[in-house]
N, C-alpha and C. Protein backbone atom coordinates (compact mmCIF):
# COMPACT_ATOMS: atom_id res chain seq x y z
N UNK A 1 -12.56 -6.59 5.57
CA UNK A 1 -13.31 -5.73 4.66
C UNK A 1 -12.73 -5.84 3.26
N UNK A 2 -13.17 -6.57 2.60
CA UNK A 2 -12.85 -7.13 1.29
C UNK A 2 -11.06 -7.46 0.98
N UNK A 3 -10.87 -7.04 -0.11
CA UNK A 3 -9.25 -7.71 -0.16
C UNK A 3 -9.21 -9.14 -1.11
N UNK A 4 -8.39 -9.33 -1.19
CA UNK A 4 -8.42 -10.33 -1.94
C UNK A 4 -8.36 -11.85 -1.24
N UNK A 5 -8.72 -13.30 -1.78
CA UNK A 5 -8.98 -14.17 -0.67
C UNK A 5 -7.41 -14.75 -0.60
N UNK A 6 -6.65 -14.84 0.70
CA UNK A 6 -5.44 -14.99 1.46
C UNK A 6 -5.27 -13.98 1.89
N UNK A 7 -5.56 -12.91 1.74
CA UNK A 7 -5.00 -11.56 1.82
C UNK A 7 -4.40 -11.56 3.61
N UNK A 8 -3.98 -11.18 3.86
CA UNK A 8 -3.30 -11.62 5.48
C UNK A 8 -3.10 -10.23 5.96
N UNK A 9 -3.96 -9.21 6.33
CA UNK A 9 -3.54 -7.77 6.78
C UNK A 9 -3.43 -8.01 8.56
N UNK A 10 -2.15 -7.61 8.82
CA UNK A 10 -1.83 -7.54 10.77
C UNK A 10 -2.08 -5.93 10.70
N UNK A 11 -2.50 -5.87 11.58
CA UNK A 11 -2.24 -4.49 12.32
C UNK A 11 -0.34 -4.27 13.11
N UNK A 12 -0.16 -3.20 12.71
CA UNK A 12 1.27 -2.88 13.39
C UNK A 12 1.68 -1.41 13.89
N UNK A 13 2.22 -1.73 14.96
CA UNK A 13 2.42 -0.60 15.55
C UNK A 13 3.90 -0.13 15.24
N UNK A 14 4.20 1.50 13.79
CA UNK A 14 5.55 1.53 13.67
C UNK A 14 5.88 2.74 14.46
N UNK A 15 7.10 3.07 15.04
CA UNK A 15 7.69 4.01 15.87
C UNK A 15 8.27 5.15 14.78
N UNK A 16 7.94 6.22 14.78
CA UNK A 16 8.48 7.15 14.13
C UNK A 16 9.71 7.34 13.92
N UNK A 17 10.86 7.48 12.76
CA UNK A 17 11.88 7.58 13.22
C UNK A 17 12.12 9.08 12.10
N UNK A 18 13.33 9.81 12.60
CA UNK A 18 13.83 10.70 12.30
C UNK A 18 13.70 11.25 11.09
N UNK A 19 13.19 12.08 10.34
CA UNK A 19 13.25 11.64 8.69
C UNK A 19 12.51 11.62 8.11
N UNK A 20 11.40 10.72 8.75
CA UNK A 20 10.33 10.15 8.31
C UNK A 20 9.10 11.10 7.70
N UNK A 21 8.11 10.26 6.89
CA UNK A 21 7.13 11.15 6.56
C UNK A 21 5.92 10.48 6.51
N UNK A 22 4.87 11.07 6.46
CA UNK A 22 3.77 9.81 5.77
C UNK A 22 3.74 9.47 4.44
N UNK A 23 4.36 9.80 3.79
CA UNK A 23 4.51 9.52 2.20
C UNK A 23 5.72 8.58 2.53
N UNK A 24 6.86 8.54 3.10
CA UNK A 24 7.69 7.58 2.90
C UNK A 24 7.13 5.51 3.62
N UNK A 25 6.64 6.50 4.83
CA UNK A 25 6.31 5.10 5.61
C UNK A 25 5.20 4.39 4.72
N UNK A 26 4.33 5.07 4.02
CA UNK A 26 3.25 4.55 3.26
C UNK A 26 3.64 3.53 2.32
N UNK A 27 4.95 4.20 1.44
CA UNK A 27 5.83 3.71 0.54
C UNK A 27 6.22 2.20 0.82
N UNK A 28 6.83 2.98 1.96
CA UNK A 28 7.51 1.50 2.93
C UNK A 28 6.51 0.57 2.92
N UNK A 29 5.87 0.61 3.54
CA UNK A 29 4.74 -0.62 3.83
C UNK A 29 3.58 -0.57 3.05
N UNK A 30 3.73 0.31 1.77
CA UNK A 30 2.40 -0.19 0.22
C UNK A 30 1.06 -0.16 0.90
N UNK A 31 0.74 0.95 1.82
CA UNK A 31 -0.57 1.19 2.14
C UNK A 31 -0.78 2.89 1.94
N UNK A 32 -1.83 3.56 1.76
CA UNK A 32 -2.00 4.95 1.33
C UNK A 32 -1.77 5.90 1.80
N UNK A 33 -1.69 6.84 1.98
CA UNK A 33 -1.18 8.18 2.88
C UNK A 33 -3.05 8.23 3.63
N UNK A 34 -3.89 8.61 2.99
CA UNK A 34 -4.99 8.32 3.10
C UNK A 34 -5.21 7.74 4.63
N UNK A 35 -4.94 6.10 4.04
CA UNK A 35 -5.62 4.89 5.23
C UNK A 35 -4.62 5.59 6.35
N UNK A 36 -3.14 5.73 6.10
CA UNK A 36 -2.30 6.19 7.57
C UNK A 36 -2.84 7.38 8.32
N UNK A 37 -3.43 8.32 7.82
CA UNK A 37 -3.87 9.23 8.44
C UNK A 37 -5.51 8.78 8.91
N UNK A 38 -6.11 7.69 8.40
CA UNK A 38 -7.52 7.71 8.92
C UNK A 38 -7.49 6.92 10.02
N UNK A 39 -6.60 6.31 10.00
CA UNK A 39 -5.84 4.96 11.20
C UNK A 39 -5.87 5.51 12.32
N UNK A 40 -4.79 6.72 12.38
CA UNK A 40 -4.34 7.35 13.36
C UNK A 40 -4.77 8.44 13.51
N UNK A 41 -5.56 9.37 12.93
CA UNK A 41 -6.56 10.74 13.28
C UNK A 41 -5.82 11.65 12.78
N UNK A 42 -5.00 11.50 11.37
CA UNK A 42 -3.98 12.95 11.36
C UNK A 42 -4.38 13.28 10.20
N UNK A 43 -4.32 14.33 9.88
CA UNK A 43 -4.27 15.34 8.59
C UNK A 43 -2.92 15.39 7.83
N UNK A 44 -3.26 15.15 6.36
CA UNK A 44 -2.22 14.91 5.25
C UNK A 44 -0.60 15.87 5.65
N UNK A 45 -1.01 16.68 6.11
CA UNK A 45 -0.06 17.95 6.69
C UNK A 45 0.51 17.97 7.96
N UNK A 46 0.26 16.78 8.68
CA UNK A 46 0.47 16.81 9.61
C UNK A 46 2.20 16.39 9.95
N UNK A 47 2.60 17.00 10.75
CA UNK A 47 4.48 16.69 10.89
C UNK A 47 4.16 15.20 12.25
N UNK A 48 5.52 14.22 11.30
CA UNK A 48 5.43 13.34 12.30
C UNK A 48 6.41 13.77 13.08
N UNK A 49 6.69 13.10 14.32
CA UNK A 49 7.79 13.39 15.38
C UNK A 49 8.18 12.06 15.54
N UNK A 50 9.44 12.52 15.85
CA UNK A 50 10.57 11.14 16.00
C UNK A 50 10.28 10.25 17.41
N UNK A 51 10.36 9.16 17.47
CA UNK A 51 9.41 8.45 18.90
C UNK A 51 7.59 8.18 18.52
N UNK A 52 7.07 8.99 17.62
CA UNK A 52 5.57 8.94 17.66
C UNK A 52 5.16 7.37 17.06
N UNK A 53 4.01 6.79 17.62
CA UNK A 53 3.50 5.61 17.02
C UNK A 53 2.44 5.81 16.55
N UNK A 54 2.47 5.09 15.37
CA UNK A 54 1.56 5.06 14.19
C UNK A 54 1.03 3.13 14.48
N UNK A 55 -0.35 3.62 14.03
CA UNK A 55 -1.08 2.09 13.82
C UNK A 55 -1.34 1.79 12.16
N UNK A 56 -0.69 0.67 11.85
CA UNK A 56 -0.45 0.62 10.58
C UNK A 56 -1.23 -0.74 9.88
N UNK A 57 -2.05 -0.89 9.15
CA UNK A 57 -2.78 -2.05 8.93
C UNK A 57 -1.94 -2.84 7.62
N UNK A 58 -1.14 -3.84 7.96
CA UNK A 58 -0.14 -4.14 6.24
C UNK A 58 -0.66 -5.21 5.86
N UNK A 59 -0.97 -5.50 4.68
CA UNK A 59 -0.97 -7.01 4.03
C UNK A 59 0.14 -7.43 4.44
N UNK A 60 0.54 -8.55 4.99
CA UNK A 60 1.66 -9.47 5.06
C UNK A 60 1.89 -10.05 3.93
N UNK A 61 0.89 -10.72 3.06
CA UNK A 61 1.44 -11.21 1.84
C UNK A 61 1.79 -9.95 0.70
N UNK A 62 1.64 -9.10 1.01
CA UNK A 62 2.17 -7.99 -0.23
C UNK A 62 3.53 -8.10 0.17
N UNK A 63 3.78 -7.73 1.68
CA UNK A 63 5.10 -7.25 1.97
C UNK A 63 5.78 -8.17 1.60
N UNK A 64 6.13 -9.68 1.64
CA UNK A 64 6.80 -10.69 1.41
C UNK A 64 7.20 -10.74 -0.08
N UNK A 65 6.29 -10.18 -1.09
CA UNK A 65 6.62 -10.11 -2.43
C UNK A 65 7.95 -9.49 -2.47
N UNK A 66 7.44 -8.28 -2.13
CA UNK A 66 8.70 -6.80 -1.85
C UNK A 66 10.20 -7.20 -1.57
């Protein structure tokens, strides 16, 4: 669904870890708080838990810049 042409998005499955937030993991992997919550069915407010999996859609070629 559009993107730019190479654009290389995997789907990934990340494990929650301790700490964590949806604003940080978003950070982490340069995709929106937004798309992470529409991915996975959660509300902006929602508390993650440590162990929980998230489905995460990343450009691979963004991340490699990083």
């Amino acid at each position: 669904r559009g993107g730019h042409p190479g654009t290389r998005v995997r789907p990934i499955h990340y494990t929650v870890r301790k700490g964590d937030s949806l604003d940080r993991i978003s950070r982490r992997f340069k995709v929106r708080v937004n798309d992470v919550c529409r991915w996975n069915g959660l509300a902006k407010h929602d508390y993650l838990q440590p162990g929980q999996r998230l489905k995460l859609y990343v450009d691979v070629t963004r991340q490699a810049e990083g």
